[in-house]
N, C-alpha and C. Protein backbone atom coordinates (compact mmCIF):
# COMPACT_ATOMS: atom_id res chain seq x y z
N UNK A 1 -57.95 -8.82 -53.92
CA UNK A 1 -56.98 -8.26 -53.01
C UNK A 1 -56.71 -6.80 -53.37
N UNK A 2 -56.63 -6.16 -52.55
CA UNK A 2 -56.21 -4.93 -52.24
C UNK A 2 -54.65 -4.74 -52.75
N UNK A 3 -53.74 -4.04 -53.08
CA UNK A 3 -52.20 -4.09 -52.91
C UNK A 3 -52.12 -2.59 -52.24
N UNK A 4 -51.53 -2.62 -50.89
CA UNK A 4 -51.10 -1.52 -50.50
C UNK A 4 -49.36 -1.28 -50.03
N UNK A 5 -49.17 -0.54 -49.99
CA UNK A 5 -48.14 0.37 -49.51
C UNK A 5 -47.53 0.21 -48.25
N UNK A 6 -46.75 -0.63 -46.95
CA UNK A 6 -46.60 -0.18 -46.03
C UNK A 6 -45.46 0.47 -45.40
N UNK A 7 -45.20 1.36 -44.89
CA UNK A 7 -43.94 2.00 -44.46
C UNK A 7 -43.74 1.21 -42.84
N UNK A 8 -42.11 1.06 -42.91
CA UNK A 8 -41.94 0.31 -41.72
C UNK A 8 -41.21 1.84 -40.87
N UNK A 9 -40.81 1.34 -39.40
CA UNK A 9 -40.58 2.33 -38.92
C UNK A 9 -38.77 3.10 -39.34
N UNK A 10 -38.15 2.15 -39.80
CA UNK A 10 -36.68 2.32 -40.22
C UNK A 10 -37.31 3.23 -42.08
N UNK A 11 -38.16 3.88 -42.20
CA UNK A 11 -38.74 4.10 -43.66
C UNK A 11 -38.59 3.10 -45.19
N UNK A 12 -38.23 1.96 -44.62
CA UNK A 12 -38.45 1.05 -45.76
C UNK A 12 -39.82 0.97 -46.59
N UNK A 13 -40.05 0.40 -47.31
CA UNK A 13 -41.52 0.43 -47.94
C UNK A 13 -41.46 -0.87 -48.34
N UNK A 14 -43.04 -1.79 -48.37
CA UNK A 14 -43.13 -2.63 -49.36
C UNK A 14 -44.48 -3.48 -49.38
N UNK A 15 -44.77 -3.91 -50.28
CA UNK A 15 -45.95 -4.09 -50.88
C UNK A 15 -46.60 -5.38 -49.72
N UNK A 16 -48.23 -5.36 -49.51
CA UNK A 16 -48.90 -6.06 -48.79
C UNK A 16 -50.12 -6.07 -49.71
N UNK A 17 -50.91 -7.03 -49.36
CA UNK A 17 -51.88 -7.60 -49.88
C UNK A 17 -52.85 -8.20 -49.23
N UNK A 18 -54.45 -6.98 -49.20
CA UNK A 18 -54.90 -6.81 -48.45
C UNK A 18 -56.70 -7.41 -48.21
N UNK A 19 -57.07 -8.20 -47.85
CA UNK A 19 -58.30 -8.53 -48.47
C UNK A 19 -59.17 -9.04 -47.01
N UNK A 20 -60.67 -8.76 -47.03
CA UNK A 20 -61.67 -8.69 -46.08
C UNK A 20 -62.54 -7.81 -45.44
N UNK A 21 -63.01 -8.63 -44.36
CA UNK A 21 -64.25 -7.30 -43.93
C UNK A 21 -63.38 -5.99 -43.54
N UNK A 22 -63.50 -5.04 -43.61
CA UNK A 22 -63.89 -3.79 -42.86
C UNK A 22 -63.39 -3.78 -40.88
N UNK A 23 -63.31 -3.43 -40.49
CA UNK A 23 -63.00 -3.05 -39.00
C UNK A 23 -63.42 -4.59 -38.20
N UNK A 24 -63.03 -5.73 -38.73
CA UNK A 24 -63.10 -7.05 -38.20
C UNK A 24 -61.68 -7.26 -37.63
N UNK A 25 -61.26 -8.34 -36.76
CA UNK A 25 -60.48 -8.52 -36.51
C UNK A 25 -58.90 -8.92 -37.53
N UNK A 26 -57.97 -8.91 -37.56
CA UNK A 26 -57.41 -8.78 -38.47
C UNK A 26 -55.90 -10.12 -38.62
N UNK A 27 -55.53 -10.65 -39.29
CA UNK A 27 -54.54 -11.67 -39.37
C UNK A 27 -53.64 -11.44 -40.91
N UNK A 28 -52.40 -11.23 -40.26
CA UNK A 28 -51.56 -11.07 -41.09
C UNK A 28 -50.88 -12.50 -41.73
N UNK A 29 -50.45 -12.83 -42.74
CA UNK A 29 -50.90 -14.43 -43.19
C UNK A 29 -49.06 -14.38 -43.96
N UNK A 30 -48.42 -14.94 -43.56
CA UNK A 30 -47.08 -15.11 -43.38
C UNK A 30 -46.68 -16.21 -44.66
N UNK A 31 -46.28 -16.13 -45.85
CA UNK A 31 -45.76 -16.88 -46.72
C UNK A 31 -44.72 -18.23 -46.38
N UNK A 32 -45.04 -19.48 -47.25
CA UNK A 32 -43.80 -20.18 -46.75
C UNK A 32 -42.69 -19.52 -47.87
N UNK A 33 -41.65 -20.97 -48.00
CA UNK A 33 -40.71 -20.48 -48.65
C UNK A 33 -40.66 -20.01 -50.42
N UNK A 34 -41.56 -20.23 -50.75
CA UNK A 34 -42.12 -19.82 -52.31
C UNK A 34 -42.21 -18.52 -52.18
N UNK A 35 -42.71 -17.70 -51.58
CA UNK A 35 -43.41 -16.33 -51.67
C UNK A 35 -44.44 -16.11 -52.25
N UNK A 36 -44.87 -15.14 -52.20
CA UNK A 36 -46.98 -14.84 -52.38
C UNK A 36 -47.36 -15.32 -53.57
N UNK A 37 -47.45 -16.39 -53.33
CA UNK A 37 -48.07 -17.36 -54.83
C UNK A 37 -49.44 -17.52 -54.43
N UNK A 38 -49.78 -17.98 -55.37
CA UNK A 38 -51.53 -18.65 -55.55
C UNK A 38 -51.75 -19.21 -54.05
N UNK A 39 -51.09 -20.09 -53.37
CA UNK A 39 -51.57 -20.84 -52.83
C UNK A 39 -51.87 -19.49 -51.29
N UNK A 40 -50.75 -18.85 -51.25
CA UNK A 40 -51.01 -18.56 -50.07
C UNK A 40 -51.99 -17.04 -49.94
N UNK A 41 -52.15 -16.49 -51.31
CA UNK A 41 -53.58 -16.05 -51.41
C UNK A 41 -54.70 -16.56 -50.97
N UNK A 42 -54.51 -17.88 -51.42
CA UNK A 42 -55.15 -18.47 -51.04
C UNK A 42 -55.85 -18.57 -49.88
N UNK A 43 -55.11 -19.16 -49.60
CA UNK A 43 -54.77 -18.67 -47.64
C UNK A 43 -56.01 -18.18 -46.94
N UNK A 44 -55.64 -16.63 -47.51
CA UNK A 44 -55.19 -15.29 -46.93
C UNK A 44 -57.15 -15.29 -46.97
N UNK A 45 -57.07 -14.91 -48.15
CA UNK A 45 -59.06 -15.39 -48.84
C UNK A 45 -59.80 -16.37 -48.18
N UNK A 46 -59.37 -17.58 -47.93
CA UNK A 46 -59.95 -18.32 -46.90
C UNK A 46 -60.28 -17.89 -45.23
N UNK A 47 -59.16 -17.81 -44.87
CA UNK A 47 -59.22 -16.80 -43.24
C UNK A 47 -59.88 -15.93 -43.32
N UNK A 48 -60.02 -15.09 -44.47
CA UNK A 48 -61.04 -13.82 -44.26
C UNK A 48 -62.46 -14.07 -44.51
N UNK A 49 -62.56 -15.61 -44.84
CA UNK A 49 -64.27 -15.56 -45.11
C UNK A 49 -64.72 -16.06 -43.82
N UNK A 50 -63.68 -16.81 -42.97
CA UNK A 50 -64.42 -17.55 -41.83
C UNK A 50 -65.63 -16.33 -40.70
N UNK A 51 -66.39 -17.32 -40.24
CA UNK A 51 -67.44 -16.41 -39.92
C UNK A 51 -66.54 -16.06 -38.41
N UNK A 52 -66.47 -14.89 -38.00
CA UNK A 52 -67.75 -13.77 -38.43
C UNK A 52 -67.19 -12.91 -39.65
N UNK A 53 -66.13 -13.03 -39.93
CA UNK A 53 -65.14 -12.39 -41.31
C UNK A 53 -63.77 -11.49 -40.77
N UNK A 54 -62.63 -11.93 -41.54
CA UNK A 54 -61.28 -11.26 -41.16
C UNK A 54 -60.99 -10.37 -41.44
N UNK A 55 -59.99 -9.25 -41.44
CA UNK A 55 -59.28 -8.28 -42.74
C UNK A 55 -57.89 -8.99 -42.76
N UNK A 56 -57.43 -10.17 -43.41
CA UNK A 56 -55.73 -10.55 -43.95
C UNK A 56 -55.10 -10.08 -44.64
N UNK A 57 -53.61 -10.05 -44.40
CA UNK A 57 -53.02 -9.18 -44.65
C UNK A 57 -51.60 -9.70 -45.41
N UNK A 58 -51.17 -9.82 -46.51
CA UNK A 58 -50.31 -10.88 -46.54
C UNK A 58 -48.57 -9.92 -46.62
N UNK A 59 -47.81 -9.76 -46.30
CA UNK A 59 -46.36 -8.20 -46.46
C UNK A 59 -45.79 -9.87 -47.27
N UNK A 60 -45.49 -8.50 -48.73
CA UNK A 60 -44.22 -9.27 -49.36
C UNK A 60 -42.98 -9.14 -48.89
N UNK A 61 -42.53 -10.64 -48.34
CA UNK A 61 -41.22 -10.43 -47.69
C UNK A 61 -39.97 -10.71 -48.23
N UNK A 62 -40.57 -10.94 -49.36
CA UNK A 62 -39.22 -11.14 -50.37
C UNK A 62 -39.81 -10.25 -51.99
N UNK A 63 -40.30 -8.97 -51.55
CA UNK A 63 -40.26 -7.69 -52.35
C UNK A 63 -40.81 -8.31 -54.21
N UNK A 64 -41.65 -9.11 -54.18
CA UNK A 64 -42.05 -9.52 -55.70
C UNK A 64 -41.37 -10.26 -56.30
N UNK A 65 -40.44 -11.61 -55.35
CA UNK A 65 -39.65 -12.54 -55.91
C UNK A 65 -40.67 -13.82 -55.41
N UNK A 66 -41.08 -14.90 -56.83
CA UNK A 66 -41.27 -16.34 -55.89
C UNK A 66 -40.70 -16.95 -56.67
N UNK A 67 -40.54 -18.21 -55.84
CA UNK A 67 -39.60 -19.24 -56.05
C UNK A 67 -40.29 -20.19 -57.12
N UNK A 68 -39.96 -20.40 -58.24
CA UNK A 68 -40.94 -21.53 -58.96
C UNK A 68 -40.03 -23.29 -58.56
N UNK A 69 -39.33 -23.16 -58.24
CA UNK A 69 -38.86 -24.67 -58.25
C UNK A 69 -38.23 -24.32 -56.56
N UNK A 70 -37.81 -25.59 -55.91
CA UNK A 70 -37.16 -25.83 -54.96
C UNK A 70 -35.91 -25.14 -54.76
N UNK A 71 -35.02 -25.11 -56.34
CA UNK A 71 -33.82 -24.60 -55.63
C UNK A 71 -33.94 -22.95 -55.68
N UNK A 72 -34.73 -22.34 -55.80
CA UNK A 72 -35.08 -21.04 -56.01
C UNK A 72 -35.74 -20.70 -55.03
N UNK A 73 -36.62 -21.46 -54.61
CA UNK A 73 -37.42 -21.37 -53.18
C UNK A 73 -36.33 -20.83 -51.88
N UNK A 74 -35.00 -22.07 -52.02
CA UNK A 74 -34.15 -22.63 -50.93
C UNK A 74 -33.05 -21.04 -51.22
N UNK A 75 -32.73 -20.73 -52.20
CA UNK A 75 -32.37 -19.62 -52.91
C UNK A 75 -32.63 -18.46 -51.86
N UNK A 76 -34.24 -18.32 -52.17
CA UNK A 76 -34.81 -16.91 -51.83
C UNK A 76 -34.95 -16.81 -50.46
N UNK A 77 -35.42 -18.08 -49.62
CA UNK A 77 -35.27 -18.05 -48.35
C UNK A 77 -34.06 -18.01 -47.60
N UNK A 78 -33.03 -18.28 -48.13
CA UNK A 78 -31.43 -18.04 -47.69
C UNK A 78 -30.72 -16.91 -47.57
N UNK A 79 -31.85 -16.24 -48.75
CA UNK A 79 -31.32 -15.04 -48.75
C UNK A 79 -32.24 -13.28 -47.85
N UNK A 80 -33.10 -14.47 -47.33
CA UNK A 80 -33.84 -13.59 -46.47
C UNK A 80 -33.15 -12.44 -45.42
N UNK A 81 -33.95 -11.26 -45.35
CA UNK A 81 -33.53 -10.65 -44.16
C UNK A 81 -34.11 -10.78 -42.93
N UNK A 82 -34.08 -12.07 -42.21
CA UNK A 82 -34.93 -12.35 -41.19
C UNK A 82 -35.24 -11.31 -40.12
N UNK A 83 -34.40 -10.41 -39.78
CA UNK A 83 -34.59 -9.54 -38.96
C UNK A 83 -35.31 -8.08 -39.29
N UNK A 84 -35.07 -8.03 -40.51
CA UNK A 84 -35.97 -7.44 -41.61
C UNK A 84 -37.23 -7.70 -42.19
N UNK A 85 -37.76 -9.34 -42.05
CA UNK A 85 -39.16 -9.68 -42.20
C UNK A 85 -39.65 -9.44 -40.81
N UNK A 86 -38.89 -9.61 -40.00
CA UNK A 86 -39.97 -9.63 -38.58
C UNK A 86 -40.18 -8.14 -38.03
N UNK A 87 -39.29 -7.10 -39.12
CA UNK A 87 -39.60 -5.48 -39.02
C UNK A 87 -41.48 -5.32 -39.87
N UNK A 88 -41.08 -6.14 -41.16
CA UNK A 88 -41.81 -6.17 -41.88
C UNK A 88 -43.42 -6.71 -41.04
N UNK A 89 -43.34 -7.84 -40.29
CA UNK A 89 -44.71 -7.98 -39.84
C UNK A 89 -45.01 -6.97 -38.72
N UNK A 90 -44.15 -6.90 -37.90
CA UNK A 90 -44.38 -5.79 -37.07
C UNK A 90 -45.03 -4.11 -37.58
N UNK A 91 -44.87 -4.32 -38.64
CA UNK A 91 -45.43 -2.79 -39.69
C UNK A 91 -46.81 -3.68 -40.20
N UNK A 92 -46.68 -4.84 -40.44
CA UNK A 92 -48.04 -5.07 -40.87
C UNK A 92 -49.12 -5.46 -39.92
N UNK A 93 -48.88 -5.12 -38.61
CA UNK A 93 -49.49 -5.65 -37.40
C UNK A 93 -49.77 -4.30 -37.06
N UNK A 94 -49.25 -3.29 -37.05
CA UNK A 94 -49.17 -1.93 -36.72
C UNK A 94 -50.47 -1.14 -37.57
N UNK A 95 -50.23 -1.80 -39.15
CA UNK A 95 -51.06 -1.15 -40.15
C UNK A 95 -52.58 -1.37 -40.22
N UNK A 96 -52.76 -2.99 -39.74
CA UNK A 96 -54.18 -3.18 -39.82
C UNK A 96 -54.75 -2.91 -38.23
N UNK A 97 -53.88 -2.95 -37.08
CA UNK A 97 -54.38 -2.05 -36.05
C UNK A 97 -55.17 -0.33 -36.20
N UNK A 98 -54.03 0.17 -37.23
CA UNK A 98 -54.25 1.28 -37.82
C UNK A 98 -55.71 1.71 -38.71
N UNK A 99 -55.84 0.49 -39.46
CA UNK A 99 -56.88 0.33 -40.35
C UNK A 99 -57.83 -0.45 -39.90
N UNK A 100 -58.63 -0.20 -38.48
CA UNK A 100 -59.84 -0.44 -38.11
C UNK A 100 -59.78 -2.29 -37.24
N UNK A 101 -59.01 -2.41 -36.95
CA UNK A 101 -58.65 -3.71 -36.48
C UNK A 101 -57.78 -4.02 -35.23
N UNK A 102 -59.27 -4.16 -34.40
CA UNK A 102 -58.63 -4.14 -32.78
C UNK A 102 -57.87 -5.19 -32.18
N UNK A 103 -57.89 -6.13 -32.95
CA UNK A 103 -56.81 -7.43 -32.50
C UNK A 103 -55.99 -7.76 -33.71
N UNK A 104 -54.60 -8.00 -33.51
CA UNK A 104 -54.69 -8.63 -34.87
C UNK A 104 -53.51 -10.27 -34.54
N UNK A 105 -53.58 -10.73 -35.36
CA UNK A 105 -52.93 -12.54 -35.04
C UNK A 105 -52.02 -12.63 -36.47
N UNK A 106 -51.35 -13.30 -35.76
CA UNK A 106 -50.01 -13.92 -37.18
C UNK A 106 -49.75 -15.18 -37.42
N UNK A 107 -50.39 -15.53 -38.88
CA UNK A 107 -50.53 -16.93 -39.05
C UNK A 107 -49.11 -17.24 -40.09
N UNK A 108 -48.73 -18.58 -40.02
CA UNK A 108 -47.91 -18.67 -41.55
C UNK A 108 -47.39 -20.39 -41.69
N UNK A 109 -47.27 -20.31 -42.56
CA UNK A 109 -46.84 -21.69 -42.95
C UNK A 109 -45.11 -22.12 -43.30
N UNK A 110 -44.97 -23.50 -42.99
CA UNK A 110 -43.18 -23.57 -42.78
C UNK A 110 -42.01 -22.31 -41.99
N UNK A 111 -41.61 -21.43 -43.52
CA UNK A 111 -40.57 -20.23 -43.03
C UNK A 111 -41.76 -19.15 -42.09
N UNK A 112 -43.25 -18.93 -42.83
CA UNK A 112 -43.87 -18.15 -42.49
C UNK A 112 -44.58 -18.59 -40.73
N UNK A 113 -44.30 -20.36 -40.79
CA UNK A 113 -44.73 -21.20 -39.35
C UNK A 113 -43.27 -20.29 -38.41
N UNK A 114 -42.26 -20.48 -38.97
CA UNK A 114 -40.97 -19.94 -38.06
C UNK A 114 -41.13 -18.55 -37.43
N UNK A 115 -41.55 -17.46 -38.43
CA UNK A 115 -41.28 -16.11 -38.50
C UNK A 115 -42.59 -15.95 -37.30
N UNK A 116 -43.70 -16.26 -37.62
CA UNK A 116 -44.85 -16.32 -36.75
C UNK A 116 -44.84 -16.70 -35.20
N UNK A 117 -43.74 -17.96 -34.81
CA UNK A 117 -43.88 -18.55 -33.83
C UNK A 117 -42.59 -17.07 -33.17
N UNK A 118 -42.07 -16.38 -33.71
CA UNK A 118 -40.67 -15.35 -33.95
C UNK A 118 -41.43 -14.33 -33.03
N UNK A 119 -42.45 -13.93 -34.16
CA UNK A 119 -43.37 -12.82 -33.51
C UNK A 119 -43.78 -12.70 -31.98
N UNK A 120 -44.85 -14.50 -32.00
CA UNK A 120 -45.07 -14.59 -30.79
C UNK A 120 -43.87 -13.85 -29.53
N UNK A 121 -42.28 -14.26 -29.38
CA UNK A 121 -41.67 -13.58 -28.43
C UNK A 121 -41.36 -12.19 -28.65
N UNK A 122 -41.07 -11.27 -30.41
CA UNK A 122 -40.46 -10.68 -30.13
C UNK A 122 -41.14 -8.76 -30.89
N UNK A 123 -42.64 -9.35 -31.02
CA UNK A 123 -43.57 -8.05 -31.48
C UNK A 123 -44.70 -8.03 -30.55
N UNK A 124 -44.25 -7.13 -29.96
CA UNK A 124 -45.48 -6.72 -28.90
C UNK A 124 -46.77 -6.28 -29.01
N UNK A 125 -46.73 -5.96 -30.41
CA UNK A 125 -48.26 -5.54 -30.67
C UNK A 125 -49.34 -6.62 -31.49
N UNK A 126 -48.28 -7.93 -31.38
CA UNK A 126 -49.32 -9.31 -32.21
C UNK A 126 -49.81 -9.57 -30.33
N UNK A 127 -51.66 -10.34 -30.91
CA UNK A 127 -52.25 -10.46 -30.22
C UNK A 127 -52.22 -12.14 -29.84
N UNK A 128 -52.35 -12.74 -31.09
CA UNK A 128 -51.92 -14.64 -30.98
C UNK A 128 -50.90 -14.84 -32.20
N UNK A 129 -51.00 -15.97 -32.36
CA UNK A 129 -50.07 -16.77 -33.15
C UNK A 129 -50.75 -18.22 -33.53
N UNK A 130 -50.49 -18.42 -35.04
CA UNK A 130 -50.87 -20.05 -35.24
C UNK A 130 -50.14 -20.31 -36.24
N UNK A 131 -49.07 -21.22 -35.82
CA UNK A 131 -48.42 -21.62 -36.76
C UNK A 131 -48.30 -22.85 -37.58
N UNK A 132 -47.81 -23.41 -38.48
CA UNK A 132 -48.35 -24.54 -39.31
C UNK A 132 -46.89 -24.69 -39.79
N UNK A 133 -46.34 -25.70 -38.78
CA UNK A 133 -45.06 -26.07 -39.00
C UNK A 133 -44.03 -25.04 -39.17
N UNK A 134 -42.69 -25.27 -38.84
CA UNK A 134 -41.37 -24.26 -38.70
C UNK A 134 -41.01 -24.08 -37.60
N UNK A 135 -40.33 -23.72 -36.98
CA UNK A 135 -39.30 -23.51 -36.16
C UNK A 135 -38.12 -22.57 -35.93
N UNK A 136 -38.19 -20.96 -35.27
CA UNK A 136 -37.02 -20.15 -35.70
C UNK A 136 -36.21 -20.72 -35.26
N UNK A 137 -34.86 -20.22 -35.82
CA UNK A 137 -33.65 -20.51 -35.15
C UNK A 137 -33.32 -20.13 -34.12
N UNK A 138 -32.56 -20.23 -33.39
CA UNK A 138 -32.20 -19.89 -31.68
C UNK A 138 -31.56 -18.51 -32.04
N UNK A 139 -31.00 -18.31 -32.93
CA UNK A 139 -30.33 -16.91 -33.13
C UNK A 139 -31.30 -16.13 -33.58
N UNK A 140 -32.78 -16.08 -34.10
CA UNK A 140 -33.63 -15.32 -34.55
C UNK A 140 -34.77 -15.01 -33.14
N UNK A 141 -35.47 -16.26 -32.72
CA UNK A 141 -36.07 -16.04 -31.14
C UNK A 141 -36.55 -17.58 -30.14
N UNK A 142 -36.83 -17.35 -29.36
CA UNK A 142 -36.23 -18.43 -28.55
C UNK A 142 -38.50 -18.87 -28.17
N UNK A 143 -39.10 -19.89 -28.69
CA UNK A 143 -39.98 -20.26 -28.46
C UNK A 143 -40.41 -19.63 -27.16
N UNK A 144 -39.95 -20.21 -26.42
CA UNK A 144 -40.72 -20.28 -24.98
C UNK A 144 -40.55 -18.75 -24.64
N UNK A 145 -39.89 -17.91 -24.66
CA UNK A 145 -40.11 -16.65 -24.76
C UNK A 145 -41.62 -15.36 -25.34
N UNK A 146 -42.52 -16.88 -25.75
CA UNK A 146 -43.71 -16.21 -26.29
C UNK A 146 -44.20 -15.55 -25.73
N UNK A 147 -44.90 -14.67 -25.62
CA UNK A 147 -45.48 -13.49 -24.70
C UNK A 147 -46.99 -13.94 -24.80
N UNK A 148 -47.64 -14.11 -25.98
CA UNK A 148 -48.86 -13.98 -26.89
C UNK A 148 -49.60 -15.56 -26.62
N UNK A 149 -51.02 -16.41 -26.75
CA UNK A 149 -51.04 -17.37 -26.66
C UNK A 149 -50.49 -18.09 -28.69
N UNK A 150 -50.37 -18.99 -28.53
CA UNK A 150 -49.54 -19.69 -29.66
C UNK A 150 -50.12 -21.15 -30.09
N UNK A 151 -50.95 -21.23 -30.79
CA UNK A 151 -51.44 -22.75 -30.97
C UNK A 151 -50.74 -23.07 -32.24
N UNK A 152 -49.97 -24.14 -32.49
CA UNK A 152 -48.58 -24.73 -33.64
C UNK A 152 -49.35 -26.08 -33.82
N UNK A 153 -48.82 -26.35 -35.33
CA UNK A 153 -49.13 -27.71 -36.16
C UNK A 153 -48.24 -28.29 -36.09
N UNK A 154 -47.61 -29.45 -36.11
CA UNK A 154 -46.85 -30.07 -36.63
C UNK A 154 -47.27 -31.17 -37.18
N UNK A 155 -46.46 -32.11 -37.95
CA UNK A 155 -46.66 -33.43 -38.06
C UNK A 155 -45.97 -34.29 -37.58
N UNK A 156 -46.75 -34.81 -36.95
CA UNK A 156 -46.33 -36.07 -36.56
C UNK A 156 -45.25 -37.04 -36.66
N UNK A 157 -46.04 -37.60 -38.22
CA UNK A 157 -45.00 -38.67 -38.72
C UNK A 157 -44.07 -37.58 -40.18
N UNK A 158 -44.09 -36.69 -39.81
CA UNK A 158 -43.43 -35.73 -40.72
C UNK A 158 -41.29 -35.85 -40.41
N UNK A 159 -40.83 -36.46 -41.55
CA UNK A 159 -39.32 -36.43 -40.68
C UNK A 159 -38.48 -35.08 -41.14
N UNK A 160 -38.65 -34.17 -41.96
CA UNK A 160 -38.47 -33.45 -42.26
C UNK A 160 -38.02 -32.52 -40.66
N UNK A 161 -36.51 -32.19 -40.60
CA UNK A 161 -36.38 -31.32 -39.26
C UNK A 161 -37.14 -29.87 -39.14
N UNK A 162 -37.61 -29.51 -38.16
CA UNK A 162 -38.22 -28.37 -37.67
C UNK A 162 -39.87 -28.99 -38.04
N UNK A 163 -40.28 -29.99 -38.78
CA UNK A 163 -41.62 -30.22 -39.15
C UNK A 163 -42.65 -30.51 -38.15
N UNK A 164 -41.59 -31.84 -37.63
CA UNK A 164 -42.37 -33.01 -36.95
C UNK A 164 -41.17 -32.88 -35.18
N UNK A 165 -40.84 -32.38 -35.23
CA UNK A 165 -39.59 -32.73 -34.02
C UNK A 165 -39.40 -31.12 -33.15
């Protein structure tokens, strides 16, 4: 991974993490509630190998904090600036447009499934959306308001609210 720099338009700054082809299409890869741990490097490295190859993009949205246990997780996501992460992808949707990448899509998992399905209504310059469980709140953006096409996971037999329901 790359670690770069991105400036949002309010001049905030903060660190992204950047890895793949060159002037390929591009997907910004949305953390759940842990923050940029192993797994969602993970991720990020996977999406970019699929053929024909990605450039992913992952914006730390909680500035070099992860959660190692649950109540730290529940912690850090509480203490989110939701209206402030969705500045944050909107700068990272902006950046890899910037950096050779004529489409770009917003993937994420749980909080990062919420913030993503967020985008879909309320950043005009994301191209799709795929989300993998979550649900924003009605006070953050309203689903059906999506502009973008939007293909979502859920589970099923998942009872967990916002998962499966």
């Amino acid at each position: 991974f790359q670690k770069v720099q991105i400036h949002r338009d309010d001049s905030t700054i903060f660190d992204a993490y950047v890895v793949g082809k060159e002037n390929a299409p591009g997907v910004v890869v949305l953390q759940e509630w842990w923050g940029v741990d192993f797994e969602i490097k993970n991720h990020a490295l996977h999406i970019s190998q699929l053929h024909p190859g990605y450039k992913t993009l992952i914006p730390d949205l909680y500035r070099g904090k992860v959660g190692l246990d649950v109540a730290e997780a529940q912690h850090l996501m509480d203490g989110l600036d939701w209206q402030g992460a969705l500045k944050d992808i909107q700068a990272s949707v902006k950046w890899l447009k910037g950096n050779g990448c004529a489409k770009v899509g917003v993937t994420g998992y749980c909080m990062g499934g919420a913030l993503s399905i967020a985008s879909a209504a309320l950043i005009p310059e994301v191209d799709a959306v795929v989300a993998f469980y979550g649900v924003p709140s009605t006070q953050l953006a309203d689903p059906a308001q999506a502009k973008v096409p939007v293909q979502a996971h859920f589970g099923e037999l998942d009872n967990f609210v916002g998962f499966s329901d």
